[in-house]
Protein backbone atom coordinates (compact mmCIF):
# COMPACT_ATOMS: atom_id res chain seq x y z
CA UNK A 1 18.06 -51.37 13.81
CA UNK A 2 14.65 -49.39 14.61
CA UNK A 3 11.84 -51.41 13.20
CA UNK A 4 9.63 -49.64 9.92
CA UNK A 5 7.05 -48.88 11.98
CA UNK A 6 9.38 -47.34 14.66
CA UNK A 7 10.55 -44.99 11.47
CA UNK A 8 7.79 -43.74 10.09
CA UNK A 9 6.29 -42.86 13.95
CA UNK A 10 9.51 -41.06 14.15
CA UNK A 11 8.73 -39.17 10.64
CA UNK A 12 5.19 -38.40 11.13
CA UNK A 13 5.75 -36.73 14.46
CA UNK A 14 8.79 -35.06 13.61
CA UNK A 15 6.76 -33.47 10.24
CA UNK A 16 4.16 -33.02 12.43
CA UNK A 17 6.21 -30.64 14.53
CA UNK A 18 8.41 -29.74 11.55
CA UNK A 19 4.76 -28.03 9.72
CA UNK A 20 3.72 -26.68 12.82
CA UNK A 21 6.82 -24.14 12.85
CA UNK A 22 6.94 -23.56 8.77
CA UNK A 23 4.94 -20.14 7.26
CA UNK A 24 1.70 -20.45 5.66
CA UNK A 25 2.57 -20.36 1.94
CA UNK A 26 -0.74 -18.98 0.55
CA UNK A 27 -0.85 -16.26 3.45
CA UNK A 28 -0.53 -12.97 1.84
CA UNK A 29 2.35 -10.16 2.36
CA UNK A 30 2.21 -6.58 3.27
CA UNK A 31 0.79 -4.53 0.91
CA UNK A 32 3.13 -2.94 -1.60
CA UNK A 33 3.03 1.10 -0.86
CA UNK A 34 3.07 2.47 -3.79
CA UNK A 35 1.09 5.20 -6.05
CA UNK A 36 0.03 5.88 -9.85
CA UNK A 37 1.60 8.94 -10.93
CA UNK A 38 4.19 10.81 -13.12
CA UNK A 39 8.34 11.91 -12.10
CA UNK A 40 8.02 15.81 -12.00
CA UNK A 41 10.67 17.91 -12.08
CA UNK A 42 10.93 20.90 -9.23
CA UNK A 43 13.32 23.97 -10.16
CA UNK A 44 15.61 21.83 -12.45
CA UNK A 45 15.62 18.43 -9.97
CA UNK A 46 13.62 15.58 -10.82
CA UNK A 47 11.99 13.74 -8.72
CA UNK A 48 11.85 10.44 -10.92
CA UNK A 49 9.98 7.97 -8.56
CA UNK A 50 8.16 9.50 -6.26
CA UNK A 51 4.88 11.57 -7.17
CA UNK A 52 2.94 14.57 -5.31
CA UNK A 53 1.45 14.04 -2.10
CA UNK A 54 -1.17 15.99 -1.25
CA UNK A 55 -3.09 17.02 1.79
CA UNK A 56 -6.85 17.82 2.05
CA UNK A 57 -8.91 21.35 1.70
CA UNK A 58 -7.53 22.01 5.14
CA UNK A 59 -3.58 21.85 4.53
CA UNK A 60 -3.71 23.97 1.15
CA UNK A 61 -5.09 26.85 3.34
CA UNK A 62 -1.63 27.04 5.21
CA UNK A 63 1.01 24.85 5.84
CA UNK A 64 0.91 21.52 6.23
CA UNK A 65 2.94 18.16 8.03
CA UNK A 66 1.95 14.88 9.07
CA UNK A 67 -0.08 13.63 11.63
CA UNK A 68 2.68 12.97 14.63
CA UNK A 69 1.32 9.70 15.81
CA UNK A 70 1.28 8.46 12.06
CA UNK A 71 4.69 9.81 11.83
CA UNK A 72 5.95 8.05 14.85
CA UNK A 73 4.77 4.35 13.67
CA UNK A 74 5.76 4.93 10.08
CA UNK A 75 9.38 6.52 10.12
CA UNK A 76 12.04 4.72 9.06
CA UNK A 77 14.83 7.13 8.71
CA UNK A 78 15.89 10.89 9.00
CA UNK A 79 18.10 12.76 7.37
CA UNK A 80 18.83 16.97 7.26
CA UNK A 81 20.23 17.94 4.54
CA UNK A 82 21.83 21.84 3.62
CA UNK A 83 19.56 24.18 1.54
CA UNK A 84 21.58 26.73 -0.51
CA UNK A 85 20.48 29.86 -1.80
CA UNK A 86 18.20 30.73 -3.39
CA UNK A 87 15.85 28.87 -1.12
CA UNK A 88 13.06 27.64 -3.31
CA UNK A 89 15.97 26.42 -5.26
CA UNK A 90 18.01 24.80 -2.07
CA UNK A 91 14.94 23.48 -1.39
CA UNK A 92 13.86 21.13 -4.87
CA UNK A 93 17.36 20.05 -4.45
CA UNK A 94 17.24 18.67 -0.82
CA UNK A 95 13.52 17.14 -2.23
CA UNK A 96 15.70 15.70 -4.79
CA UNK A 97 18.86 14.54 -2.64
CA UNK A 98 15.69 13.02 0.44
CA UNK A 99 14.01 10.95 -2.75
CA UNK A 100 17.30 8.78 -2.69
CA UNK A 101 18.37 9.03 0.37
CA UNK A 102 14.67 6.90 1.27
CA UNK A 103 14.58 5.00 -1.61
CA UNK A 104 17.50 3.45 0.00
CA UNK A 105 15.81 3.00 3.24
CA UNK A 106 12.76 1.52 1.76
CA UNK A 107 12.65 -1.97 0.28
CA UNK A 108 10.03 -0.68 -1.77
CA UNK A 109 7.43 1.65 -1.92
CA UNK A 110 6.41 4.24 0.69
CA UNK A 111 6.55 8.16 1.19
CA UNK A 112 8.63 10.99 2.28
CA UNK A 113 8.34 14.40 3.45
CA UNK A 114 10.62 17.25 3.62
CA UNK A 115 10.48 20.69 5.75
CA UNK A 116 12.40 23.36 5.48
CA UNK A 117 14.18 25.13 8.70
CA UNK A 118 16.15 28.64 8.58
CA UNK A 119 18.43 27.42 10.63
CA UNK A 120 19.28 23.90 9.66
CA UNK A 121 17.97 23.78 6.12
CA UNK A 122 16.16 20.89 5.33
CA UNK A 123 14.03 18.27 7.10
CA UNK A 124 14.17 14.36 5.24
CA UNK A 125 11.64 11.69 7.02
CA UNK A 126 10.75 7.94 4.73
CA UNK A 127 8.16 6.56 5.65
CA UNK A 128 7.10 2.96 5.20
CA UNK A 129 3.43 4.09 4.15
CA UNK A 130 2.01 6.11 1.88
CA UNK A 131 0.63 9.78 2.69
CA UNK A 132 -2.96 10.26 2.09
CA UNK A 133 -4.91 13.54 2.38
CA UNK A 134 -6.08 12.06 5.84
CA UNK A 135 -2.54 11.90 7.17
CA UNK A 136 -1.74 15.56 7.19
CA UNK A 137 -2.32 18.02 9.68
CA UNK A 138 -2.22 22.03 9.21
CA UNK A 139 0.36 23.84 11.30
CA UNK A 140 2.94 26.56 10.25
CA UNK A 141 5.35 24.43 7.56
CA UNK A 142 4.57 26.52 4.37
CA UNK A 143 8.06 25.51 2.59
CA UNK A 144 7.35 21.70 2.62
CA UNK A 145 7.04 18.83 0.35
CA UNK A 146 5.09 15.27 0.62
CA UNK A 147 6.15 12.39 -1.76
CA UNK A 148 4.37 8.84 -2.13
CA UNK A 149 6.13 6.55 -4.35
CA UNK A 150 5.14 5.24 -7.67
CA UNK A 151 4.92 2.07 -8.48
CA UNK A 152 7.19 0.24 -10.69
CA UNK A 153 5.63 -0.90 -13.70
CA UNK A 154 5.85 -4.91 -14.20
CA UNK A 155 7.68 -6.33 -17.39
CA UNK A 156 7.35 -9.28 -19.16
């Protein structure tokens, strides 16, 4: 039988190497992406959690996407969805069919965008980061829409 002393060596170094391998418990998550903001409602679709996105002086001009590079590191799923006629119509409902379609992919919080296409219909990206003025770019997209989502309110 190992002596006391022979134990508690044993302990010490195996807590030793046990803490050296466990998380800091005071070190801080990821932010939580999320927004302040109200559900609107686009031709008859609400959008319930997920407000308005919108891009600086330069993207109201034209159209308007985000920056690729910030699109790249930030996309965490796709999705195309049909856009029926009438377009601006088709359109608020593949907004409204994208907000769910991320808010599955996203454990919380984040953004998505959607671009219409004439020949596919609808472009869906989520995003694990919220879209600020700064992460738009101009270019040609005129029929597009940029969602950041709200934050759920805490209850007690």
């Amino acid at each position: 039988m190992p002596s006391l002393k022979a134990i508690l060596v044993l302990l010490t170094s195996s807590a030793a190497v046990l803490g050296g391998a466990l998380p800091n418990p005071t070190a801080a998550g990821p932010a939580t992406a999320c927004t302040t903001g109200t559900p609107v409602t686009t031709a008859g679709y609400p959008i319930r959690y997920f407000a308005q996105a919108t891009p600086g002086a330069s993207g109201s001009i034209g159209g308007y996407g985000p920056e690729p590079g910030w699109a790249q590191q930030h996309l965490v799923g796709s999705y195309t969805f049909g856009v029926p006629e009438p377009i601006e119509t088709g359109f608020a409902y593949a907004q409204f069919k994208c907000e769910y379609y991320c808010a599955n992919r996203l454990s919380q919080g984040g953004s998505f965008f959607v671009r219409a296409d004439s020949k596919v219909g609808s472009y869906c990206d989520c995003y694990d980061e919220l879209m600020d003025p700064e992460t738009f770019i101009t270019n040609n997209q005129t029929l597009v829409g940029a969602w950041n989502a709200i934050c759920k309110k805490k209850t007690i």
